[in-house]
C-alpha atoms as a PDB file:
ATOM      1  CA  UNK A   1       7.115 -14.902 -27.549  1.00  0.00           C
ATOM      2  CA  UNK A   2       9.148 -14.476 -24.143  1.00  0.00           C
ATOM      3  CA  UNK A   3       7.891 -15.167 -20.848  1.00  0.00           C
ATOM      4  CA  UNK A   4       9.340 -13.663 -17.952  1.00  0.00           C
ATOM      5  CA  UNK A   5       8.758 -14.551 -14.247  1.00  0.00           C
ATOM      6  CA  UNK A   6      10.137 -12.616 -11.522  1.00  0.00           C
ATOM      7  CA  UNK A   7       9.681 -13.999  -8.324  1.00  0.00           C
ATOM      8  CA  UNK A   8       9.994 -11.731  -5.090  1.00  0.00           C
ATOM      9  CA  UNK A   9       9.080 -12.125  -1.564  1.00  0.00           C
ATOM     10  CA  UNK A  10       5.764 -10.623  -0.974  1.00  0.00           C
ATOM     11  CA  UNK A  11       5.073  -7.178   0.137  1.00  0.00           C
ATOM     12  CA  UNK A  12       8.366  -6.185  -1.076  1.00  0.00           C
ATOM     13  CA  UNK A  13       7.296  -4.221  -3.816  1.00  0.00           C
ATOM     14  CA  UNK A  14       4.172  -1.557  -3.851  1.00  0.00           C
ATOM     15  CA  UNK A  15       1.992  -1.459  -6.912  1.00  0.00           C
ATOM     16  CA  UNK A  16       4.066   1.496  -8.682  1.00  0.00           C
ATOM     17  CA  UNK A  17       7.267  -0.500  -8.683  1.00  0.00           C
ATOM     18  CA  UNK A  18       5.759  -3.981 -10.072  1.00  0.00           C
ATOM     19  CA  UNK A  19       4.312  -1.661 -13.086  1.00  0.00           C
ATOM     20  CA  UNK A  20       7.694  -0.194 -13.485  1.00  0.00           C
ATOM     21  CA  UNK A  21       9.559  -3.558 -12.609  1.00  0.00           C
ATOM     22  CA  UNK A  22       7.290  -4.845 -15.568  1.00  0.00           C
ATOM     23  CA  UNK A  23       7.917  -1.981 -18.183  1.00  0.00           C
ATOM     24  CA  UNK A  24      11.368  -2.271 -17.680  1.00  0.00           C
ATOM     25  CA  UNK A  25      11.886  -5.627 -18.515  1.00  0.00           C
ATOM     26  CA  UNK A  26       9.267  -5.464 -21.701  1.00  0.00           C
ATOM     27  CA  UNK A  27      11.813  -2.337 -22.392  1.00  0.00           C
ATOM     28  CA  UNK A  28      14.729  -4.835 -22.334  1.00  0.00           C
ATOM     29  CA  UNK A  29      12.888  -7.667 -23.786  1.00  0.00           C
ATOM     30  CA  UNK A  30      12.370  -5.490 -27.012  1.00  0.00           C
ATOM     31  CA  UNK A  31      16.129  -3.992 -27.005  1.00  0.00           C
ATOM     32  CA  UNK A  32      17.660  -7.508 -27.070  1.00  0.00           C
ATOM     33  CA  UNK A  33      15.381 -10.093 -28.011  1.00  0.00           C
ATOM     34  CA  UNK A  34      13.493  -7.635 -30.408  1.00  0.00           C
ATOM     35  CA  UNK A  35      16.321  -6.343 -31.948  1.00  0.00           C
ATOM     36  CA  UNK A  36      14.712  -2.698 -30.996  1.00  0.00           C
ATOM     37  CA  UNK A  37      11.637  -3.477 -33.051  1.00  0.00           C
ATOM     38  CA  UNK A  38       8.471  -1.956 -31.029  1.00  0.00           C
ATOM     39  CA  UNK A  39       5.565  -4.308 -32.287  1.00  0.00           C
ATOM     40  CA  UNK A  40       7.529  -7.099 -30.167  1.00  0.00           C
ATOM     41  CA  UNK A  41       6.211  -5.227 -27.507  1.00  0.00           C
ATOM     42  CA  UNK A  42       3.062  -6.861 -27.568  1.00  0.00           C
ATOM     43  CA  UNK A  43       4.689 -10.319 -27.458  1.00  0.00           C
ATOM     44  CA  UNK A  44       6.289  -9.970 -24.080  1.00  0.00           C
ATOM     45  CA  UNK A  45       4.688 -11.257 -21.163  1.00  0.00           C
ATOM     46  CA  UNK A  46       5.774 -10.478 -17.662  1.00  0.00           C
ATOM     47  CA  UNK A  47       4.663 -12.479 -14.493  1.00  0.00           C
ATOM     48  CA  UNK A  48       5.823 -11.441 -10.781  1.00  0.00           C
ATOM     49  CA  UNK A  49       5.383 -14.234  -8.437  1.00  0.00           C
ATOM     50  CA  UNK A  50       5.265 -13.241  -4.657  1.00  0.00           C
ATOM     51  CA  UNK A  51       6.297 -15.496  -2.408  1.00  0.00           C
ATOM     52  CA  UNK A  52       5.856 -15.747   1.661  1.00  0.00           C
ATOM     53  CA  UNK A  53       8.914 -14.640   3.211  1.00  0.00           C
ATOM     54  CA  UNK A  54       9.003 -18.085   5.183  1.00  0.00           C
ATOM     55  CA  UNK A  55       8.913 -20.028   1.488  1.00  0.00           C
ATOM     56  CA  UNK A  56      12.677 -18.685   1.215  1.00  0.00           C
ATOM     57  CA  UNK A  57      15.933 -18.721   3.079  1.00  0.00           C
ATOM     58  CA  UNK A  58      19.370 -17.678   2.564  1.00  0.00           C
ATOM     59  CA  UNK A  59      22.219 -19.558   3.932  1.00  0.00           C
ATOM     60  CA  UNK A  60      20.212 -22.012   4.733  1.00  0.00           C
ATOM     61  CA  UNK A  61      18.168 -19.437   7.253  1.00  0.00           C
ATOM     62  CA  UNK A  62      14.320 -18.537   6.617  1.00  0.00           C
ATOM     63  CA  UNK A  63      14.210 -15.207   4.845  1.00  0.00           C
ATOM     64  CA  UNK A  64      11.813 -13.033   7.484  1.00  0.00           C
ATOM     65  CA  UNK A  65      10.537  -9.471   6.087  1.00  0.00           C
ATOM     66  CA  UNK A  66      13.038  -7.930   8.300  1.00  0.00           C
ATOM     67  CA  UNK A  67      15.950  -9.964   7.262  1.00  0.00           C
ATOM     68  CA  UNK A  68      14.640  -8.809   3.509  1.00  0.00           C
ATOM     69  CA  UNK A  69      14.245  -5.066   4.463  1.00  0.00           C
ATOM     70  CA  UNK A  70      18.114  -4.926   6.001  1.00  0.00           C
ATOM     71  CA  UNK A  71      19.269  -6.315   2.977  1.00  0.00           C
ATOM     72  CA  UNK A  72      17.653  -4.315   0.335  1.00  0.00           C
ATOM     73  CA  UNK A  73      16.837  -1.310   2.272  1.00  0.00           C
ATOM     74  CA  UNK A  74      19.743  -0.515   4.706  1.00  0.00           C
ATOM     75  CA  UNK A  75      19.570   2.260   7.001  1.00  0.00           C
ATOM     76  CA  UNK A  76      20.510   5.150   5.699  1.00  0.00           C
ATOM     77  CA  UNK A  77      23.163   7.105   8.302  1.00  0.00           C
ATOM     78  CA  UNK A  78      22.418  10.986   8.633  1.00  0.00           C
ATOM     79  CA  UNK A  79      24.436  13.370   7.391  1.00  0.00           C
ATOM     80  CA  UNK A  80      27.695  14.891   9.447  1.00  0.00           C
ATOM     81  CA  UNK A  81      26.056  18.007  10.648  1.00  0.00           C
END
């Protein structure tokens, strides 16, 4: 029976991506460690952890939400016009 933990900073993800963050790793659980077979399904377990920003750092530097959000959500630039 695998256990998976995912641990992410909190506030990072909304409510529809945990649920899809969740199916897709019981969807890759199954492929590999099920060999395809769909009654694993109901063997995987899936945890996400969320973390304070200020329990992680990167470089030695404490993650903050903005730091987070300029590294996994850059600014997008607009289009030439």
């Amino acid at each position: 029976m695998p256990f998976v933990k995912v641990s992410t900073l909190r506030g990072a993800l909304n409510d529809e991506q945990k649920r899809e963050l969740q199916r897709r790793v019981t969807d890759l659980m199954v492929e590999i460690e099920g060999n395809g077979n769909p009654g694993f399904r109901q063997f995987v377990w899936v945890l996400i952890e969320e973390e304070d920003p200020s329990h992680w750092s990167i470089g030695g530097n404490q993650l903050s939400m903005e730091a987070f959000n300029a590294i996994a959500r850059p600014r997008k630039e607009p289009a030439d016009a």
